[in-house]
PDB file of N, CA and C in Angstrom:
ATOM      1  N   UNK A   1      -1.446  35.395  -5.157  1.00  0.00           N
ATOM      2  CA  UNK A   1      -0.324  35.033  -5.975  1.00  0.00           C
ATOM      3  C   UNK A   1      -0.851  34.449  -7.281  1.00  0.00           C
ATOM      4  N   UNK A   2      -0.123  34.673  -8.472  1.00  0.00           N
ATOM      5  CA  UNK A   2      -0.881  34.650  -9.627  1.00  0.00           C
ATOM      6  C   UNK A   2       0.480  33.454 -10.408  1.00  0.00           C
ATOM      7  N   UNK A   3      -0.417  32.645 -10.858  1.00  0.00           N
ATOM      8  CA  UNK A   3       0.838  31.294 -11.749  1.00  0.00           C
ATOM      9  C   UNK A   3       0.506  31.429 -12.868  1.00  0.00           C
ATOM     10  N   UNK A   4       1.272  31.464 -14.326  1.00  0.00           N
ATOM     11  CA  UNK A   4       0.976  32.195 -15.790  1.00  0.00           C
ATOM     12  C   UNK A   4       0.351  30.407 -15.783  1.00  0.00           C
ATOM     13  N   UNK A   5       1.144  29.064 -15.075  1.00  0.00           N
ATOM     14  CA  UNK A   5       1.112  28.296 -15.919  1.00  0.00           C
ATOM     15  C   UNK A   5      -0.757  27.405 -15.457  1.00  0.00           C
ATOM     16  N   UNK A   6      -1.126  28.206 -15.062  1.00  0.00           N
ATOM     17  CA  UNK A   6      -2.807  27.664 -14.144  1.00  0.00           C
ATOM     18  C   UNK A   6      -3.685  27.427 -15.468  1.00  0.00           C
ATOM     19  N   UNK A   7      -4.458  26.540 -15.468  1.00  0.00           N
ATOM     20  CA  UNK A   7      -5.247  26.695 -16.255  1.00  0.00           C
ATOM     21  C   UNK A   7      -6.543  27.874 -16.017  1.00  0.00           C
ATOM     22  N   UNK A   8      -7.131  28.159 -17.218  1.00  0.00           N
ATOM     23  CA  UNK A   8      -8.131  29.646 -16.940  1.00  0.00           C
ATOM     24  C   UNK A   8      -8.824  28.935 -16.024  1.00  0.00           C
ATOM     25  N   UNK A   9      -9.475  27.289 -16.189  1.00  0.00           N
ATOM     26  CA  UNK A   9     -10.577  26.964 -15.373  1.00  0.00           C
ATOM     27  C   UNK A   9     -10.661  26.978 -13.791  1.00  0.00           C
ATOM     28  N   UNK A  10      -9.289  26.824 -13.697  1.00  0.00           N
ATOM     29  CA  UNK A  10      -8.505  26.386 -12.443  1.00  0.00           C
ATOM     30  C   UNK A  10      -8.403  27.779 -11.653  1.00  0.00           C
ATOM     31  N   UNK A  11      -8.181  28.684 -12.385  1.00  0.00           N
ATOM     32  CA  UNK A  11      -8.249  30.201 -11.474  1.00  0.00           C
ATOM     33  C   UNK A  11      -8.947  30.760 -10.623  1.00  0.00           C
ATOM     34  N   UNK A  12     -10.254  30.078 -10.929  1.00  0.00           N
ATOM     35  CA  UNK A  12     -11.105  30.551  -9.455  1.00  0.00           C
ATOM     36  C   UNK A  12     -10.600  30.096  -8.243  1.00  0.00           C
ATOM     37  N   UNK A  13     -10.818  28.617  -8.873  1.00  0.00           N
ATOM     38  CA  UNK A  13     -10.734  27.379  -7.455  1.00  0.00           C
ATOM     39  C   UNK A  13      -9.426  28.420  -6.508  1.00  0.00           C
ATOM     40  N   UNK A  14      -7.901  28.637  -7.340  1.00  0.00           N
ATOM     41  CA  UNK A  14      -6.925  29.351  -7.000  1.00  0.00           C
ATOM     42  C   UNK A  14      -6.907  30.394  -6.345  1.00  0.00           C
ATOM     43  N   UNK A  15      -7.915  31.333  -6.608  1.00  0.00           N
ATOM     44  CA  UNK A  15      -8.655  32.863  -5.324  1.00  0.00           C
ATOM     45  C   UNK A  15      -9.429  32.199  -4.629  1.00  0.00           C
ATOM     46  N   UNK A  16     -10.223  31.269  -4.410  1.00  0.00           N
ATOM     47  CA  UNK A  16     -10.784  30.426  -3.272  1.00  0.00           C
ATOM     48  C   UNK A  16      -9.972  29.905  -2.329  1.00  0.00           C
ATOM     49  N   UNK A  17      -8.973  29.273  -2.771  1.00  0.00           N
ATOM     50  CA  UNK A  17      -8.337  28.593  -1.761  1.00  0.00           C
ATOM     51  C   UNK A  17      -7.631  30.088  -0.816  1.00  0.00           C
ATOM     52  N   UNK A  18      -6.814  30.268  -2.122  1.00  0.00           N
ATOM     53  CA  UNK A  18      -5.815  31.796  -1.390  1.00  0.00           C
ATOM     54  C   UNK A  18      -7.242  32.360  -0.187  1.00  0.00           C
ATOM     55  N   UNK A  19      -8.380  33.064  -0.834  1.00  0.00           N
ATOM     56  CA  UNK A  19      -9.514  33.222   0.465  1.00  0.00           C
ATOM     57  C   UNK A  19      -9.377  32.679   1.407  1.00  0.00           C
ATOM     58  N   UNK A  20      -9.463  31.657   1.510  1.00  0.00           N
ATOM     59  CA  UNK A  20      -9.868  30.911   2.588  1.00  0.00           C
ATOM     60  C   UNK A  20      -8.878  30.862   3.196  1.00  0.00           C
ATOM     61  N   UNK A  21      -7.838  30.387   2.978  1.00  0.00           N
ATOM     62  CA  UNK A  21      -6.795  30.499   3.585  1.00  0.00           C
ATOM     63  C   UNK A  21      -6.405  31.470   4.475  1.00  0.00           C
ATOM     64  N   UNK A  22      -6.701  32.676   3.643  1.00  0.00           N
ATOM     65  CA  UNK A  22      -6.025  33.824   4.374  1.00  0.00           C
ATOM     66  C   UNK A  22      -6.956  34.537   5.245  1.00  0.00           C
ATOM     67  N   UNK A  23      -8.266  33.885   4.972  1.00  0.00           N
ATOM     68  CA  UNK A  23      -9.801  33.785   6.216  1.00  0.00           C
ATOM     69  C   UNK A  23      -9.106  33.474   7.278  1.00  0.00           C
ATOM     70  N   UNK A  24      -8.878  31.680   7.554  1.00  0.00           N
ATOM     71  CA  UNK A  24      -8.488  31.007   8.491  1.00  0.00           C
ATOM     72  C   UNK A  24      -7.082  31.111   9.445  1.00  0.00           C
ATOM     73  N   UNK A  25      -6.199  31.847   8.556  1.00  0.00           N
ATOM     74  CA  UNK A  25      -4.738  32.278   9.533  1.00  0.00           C
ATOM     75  C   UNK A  25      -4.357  33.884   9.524  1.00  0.00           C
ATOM     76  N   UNK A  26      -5.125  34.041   9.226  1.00  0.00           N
ATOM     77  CA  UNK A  26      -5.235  35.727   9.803  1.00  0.00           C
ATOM     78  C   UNK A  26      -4.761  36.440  10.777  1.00  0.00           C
ATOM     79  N   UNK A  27      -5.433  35.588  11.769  1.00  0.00           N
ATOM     80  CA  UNK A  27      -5.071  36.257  13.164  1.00  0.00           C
ATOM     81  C   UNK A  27      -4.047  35.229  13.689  1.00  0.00           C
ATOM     82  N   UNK A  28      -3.147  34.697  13.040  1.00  0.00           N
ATOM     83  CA  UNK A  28      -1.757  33.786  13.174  1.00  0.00           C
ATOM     84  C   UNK A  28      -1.015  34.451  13.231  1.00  0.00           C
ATOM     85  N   UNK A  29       0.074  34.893  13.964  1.00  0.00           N
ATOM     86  CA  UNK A  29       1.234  35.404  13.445  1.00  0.00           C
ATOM     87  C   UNK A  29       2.171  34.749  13.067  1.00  0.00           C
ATOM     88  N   UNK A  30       3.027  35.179  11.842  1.00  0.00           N
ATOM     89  CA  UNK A  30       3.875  33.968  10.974  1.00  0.00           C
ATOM     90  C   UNK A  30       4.677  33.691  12.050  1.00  0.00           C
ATOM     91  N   UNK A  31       5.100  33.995  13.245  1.00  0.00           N
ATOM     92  CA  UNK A  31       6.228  33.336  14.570  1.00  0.00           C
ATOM     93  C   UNK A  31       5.326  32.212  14.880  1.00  0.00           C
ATOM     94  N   UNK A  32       4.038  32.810  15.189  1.00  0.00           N
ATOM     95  CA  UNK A  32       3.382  31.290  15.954  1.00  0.00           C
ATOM     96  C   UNK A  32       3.306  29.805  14.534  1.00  0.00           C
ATOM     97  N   UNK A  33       2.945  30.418  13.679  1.00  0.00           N
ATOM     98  CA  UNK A  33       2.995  29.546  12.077  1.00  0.00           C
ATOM     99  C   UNK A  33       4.219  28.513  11.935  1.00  0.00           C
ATOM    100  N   UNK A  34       5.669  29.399  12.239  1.00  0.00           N
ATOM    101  CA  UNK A  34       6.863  28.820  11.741  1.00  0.00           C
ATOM    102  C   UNK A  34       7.034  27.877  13.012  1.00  0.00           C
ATOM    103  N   UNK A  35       6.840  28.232  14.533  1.00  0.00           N
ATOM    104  CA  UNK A  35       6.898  27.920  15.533  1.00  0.00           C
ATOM    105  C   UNK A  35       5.927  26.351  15.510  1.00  0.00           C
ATOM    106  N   UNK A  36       4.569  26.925  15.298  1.00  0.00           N
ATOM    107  CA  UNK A  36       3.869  25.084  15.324  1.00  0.00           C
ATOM    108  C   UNK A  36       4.335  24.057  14.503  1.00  0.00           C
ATOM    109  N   UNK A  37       4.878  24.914  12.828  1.00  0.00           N
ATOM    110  CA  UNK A  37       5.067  23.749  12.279  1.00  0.00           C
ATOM    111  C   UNK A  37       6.452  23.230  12.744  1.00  0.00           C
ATOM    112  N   UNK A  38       7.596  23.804  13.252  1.00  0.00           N
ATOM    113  CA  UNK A  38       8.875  23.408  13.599  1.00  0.00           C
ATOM    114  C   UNK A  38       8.938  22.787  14.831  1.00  0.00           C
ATOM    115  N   UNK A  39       8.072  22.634  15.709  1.00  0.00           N
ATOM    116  CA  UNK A  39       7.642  21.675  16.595  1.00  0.00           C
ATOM    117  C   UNK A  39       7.242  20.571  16.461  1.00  0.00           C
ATOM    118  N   UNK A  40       6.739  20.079  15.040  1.00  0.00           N
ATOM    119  CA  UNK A  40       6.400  18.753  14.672  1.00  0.00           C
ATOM    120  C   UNK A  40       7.332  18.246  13.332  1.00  0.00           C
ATOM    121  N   UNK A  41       8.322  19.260  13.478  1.00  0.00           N
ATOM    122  CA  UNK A  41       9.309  18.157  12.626  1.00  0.00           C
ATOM    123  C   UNK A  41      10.071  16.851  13.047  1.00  0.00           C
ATOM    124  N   UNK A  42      10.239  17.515  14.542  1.00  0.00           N
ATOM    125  CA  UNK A  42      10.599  15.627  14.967  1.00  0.00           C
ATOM    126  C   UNK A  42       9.675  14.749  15.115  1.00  0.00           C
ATOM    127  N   UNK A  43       8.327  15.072  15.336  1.00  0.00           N
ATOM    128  CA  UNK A  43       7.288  14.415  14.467  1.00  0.00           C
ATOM    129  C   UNK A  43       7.470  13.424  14.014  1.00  0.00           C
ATOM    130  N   UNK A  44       7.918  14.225  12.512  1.00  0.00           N
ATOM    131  CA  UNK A  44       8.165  13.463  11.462  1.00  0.00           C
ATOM    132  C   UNK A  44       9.400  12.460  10.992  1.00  0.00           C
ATOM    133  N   UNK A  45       9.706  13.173  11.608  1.00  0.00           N
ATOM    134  CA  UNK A  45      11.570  12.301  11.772  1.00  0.00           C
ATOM    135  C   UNK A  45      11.324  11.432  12.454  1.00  0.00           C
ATOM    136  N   UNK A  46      10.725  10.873  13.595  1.00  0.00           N
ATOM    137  CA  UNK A  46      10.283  10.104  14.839  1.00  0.00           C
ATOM    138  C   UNK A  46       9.162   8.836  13.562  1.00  0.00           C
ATOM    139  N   UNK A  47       8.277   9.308  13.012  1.00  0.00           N
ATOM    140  CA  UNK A  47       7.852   8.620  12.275  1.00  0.00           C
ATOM    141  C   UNK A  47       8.633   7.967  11.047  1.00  0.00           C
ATOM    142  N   UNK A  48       9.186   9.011  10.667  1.00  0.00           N
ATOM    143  CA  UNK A  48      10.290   7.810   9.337  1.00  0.00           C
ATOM    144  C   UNK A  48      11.207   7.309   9.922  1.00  0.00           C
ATOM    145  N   UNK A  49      11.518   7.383  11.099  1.00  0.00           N
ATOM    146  CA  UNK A  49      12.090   6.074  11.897  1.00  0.00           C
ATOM    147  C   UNK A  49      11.557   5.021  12.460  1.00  0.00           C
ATOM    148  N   UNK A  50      10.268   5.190  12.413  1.00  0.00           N
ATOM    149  CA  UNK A  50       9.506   4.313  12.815  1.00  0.00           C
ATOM    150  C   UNK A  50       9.287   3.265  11.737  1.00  0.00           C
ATOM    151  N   UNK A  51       9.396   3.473  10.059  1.00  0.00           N
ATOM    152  CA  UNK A  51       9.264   3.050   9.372  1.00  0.00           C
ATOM    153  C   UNK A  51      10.043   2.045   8.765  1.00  0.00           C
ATOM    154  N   UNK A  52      11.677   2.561   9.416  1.00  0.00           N
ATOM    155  CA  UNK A  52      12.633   2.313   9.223  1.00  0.00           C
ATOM    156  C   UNK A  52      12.320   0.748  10.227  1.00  0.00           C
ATOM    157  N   UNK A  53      11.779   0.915  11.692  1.00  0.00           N
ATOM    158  CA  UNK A  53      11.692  -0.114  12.448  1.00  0.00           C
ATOM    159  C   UNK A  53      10.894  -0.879  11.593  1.00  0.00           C
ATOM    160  N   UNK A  54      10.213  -0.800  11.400  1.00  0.00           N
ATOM    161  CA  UNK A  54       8.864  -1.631  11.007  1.00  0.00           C
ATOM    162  C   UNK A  54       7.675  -1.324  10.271  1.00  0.00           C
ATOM    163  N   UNK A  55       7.340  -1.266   8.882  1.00  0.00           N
ATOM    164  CA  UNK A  55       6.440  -0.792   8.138  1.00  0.00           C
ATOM    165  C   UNK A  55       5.103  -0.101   8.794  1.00  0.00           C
ATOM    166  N   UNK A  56       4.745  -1.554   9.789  1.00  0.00           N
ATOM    167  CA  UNK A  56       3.747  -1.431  10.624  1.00  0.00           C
ATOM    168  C   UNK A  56       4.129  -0.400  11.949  1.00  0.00           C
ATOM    169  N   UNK A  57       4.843   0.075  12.191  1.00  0.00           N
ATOM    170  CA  UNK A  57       4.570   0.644  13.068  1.00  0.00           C
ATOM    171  C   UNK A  57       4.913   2.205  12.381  1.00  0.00           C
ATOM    172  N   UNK A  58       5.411   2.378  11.657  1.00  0.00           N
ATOM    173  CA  UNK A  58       5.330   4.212  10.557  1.00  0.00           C
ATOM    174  C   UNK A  58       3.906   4.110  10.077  1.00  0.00           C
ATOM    175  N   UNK A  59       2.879   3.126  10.037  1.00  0.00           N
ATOM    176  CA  UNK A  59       1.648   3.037   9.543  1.00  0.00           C
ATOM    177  C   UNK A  59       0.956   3.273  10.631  1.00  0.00           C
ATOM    178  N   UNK A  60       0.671   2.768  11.703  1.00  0.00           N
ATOM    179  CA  UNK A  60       0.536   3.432  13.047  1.00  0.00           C
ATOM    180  C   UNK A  60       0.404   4.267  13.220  1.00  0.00           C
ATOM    181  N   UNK A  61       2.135   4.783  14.087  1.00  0.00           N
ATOM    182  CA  UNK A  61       2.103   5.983  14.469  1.00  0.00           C
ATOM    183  C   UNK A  61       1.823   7.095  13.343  1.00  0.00           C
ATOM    184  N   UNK A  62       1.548   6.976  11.811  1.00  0.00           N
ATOM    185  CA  UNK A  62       0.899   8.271  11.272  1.00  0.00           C
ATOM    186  C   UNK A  62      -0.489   7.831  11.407  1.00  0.00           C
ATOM    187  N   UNK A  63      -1.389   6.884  11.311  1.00  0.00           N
ATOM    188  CA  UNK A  63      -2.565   6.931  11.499  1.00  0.00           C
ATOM    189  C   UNK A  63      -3.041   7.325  13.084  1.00  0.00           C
ATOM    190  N   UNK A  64      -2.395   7.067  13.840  1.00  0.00           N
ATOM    191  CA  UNK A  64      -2.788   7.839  15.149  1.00  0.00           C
ATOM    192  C   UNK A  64      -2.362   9.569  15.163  1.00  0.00           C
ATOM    193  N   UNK A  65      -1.284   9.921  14.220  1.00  0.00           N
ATOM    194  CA  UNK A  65      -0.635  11.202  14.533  1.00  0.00           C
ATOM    195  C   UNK A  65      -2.221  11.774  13.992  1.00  0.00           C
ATOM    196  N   UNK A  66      -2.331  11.507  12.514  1.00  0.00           N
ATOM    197  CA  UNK A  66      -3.005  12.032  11.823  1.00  0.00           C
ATOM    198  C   UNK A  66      -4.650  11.994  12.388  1.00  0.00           C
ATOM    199  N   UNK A  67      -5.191  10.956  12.504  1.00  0.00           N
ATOM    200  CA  UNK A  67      -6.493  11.170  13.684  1.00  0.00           C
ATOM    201  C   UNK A  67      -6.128  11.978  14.691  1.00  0.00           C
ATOM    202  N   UNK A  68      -5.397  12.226  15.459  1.00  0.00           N
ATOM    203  CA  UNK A  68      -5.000  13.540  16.613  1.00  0.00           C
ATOM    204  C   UNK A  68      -5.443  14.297  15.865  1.00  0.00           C
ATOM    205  N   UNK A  69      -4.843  15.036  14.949  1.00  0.00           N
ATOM    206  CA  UNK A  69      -4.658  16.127  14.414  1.00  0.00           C
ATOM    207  C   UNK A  69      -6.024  16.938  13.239  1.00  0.00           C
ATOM    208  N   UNK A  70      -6.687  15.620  13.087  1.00  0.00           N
ATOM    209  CA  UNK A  70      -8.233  16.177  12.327  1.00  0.00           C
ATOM    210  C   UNK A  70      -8.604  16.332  13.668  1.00  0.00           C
ATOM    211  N   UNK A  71      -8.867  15.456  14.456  1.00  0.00           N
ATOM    212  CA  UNK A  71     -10.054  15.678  15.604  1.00  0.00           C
ATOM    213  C   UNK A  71      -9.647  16.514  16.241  1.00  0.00           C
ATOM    214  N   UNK A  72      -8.670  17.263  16.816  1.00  0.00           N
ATOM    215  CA  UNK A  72      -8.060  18.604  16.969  1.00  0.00           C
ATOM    216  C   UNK A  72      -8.209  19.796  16.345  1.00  0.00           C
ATOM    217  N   UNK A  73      -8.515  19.481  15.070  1.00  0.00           N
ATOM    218  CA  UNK A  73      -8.776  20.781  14.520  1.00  0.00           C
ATOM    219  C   UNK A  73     -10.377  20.763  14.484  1.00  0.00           C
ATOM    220  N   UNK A  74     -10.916  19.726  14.335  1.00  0.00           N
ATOM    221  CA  UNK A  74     -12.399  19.590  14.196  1.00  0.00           C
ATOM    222  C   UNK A  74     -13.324  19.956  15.123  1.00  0.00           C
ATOM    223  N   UNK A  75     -12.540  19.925  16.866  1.00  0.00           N
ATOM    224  CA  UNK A  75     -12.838  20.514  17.809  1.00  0.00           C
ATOM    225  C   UNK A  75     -12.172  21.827  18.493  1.00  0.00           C
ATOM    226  N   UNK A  76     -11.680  22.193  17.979  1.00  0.00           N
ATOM    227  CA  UNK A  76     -10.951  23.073  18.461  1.00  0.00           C
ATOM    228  C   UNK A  76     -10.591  24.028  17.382  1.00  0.00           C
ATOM    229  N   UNK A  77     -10.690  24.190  15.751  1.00  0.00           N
ATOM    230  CA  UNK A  77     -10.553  24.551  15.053  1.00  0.00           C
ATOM    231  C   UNK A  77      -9.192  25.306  15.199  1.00  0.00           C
ATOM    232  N   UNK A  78      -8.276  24.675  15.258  1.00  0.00           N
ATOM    233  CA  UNK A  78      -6.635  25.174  15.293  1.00  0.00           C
ATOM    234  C   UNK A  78      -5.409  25.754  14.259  1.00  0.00           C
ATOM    235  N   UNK A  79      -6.284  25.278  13.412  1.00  0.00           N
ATOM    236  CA  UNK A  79      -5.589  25.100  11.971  1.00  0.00           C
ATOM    237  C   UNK A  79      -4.610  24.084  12.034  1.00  0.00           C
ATOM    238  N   UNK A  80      -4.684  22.842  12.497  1.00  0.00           N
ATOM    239  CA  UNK A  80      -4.131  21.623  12.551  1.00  0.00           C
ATOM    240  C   UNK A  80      -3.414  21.391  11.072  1.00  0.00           C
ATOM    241  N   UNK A  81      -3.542  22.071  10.137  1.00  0.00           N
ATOM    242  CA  UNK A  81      -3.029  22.098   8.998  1.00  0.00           C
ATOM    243  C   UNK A  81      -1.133  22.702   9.278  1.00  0.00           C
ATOM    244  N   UNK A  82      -0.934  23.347   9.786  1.00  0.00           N
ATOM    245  CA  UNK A  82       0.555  23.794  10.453  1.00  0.00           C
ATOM    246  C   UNK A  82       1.021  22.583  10.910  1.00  0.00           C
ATOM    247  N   UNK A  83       0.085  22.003  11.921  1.00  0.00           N
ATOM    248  CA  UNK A  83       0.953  20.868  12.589  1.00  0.00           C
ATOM    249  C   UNK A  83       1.466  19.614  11.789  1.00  0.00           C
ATOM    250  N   UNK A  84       0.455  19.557  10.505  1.00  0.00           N
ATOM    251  CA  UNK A  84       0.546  18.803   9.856  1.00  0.00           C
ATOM    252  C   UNK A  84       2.010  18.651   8.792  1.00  0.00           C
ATOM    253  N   UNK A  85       2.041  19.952   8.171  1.00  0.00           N
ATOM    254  CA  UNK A  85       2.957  20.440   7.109  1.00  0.00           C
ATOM    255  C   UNK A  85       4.179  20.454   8.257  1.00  0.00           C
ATOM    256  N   UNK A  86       4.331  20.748   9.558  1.00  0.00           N
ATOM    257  CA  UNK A  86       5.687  20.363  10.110  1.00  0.00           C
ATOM    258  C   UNK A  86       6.028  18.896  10.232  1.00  0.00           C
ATOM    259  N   UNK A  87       4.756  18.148  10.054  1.00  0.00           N
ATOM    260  CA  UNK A  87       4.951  16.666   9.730  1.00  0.00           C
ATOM    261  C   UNK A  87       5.609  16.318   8.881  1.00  0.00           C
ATOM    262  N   UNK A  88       5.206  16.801   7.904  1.00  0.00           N
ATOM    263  CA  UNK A  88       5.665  16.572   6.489  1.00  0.00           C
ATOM    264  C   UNK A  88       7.198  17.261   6.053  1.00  0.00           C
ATOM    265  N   UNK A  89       7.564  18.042   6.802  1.00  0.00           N
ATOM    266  CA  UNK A  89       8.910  18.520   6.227  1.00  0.00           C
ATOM    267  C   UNK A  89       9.511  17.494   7.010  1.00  0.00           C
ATOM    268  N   UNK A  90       9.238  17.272   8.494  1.00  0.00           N
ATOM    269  CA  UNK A  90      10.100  16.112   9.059  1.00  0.00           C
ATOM    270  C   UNK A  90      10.266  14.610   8.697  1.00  0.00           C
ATOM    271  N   UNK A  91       8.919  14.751   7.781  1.00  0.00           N
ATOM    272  CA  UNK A  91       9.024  12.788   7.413  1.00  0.00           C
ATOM    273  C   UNK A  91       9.909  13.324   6.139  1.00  0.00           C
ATOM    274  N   UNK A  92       9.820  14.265   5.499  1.00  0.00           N
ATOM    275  CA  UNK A  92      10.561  14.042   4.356  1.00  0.00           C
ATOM    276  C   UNK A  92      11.984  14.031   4.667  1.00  0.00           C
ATOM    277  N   UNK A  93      12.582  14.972   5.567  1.00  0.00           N
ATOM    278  CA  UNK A  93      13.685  15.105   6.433  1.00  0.00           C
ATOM    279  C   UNK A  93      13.979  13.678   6.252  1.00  0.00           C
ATOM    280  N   UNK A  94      13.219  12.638   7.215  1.00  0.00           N
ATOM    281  CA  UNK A  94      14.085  11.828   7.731  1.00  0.00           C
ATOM    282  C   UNK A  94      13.877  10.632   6.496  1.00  0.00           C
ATOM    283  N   UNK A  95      13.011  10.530   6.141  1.00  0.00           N
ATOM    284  CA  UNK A  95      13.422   9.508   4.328  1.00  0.00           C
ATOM    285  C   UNK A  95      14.297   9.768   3.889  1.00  0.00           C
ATOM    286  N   UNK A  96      14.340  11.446   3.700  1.00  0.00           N
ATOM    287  CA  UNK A  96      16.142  11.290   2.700  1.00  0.00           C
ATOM    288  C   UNK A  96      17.007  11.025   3.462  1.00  0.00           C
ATOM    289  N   UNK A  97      16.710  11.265   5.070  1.00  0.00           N
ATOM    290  CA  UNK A  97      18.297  10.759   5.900  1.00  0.00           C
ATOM    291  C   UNK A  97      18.774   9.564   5.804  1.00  0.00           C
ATOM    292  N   UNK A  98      17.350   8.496   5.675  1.00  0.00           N
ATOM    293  CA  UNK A  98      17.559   7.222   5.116  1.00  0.00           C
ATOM    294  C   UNK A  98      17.795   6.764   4.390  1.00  0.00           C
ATOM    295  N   UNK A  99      17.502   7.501   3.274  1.00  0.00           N
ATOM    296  CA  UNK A  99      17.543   7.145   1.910  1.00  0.00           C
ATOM    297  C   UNK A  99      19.048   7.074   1.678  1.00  0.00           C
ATOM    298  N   UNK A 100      19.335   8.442   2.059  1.00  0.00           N
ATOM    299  CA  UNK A 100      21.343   8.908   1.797  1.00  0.00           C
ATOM    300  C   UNK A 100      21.923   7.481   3.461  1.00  0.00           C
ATOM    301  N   UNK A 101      21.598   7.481   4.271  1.00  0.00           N
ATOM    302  CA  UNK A 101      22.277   6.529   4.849  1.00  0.00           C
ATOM    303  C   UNK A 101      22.712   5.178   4.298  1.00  0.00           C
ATOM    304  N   UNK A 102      21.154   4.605   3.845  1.00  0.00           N
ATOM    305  CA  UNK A 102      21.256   3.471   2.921  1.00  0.00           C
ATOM    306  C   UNK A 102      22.455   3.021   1.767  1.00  0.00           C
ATOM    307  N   UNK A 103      22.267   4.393   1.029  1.00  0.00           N
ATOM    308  CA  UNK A 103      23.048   4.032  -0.002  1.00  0.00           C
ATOM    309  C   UNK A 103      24.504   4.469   0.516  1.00  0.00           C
ATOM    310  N   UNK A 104      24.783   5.010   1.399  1.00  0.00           N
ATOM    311  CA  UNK A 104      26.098   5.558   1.747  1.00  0.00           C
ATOM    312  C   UNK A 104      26.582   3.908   2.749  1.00  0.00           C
ATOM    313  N   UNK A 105      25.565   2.749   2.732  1.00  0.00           N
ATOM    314  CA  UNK A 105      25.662   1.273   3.437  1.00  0.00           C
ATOM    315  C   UNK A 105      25.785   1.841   4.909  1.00  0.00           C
ATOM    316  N   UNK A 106      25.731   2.491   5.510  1.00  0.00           N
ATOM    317  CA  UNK A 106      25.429   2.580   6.983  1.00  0.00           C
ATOM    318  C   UNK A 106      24.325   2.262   7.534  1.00  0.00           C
ATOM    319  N   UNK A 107      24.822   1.740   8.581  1.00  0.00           N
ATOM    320  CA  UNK A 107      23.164   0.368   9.347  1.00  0.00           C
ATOM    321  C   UNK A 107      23.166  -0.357   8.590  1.00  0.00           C
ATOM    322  N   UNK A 108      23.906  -1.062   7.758  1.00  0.00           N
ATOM    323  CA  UNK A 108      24.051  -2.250   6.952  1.00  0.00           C
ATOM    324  C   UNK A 108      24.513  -3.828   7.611  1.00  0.00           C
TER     325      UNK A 108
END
C-alpha cells in the first residue's frame, strides 16, 4: 500500500514493515485474524473497567495482560500482535463508554 503523504526517507522503512508483516501472517487466515483479535476485546473492556475501579488496578491488569502476551509470542511465536490490537479496540471501546457515560452523569 502506497501513502502520497510518506516521506521519500520513510519509504523503505514502509516496504519493510509491509514485508515483514506479510512474512509473519501469511499462513493466517483473515477468519482466524478477525477471530483472535475479537476475542480480546473484552479484554479490553474488562481492563478500562478496571481503570474505572482503580488506576492501580487498569495498571496491573495491562502490565500482566501485556507480559502474557510478549512471552507468548516470544515462545511460541503466535503473532501475539492480533491479540494485542483486539486489546486495543476493546480498551478504546470501553474509555469512550466511559467517557460518554461520564458526561451523560451516569454512575455519578
Amino acid at each position: 500500500m502506497r501513502f502520497g503523504w510518506i516521506p521519500t526517507w520513510l519509504q523503505g522503512f514502509e516496504r519493510e514493515a509491509n514485508s515483514i508483516i506479510k512474512d509473519h501472517t501469511s499462513h493466517i487466515s483473515w477468519k482466524e485474524k478477525a477471530f483472535r483479535a475479537g476475542i480480546h476485546i473484552p479484554v479490553g473492556l474488562f481492563n478500562a473497567f478496571c481503570l474505572y475501579v482503580g488506576i492501580v488496578y487498569g495498571i496491573l491488569f495491562f502490565a500482566g495482560f501485556f507480559t502474557y502476551e510478549i512471552n507468548e509470542d516470544w515462545h511460541l511465536k503466535d503473532n501475539a500482535w492480533l491479540d494485542i490490537y483486539g486489546w486495543i479496540v476493546g480498551f478504546g471501546i470501553g474509555v469512550s463508554l466511559l467517557f460518554i457515560l461520564d458526561k451523560l452523569g451516569v454512575g455519578s
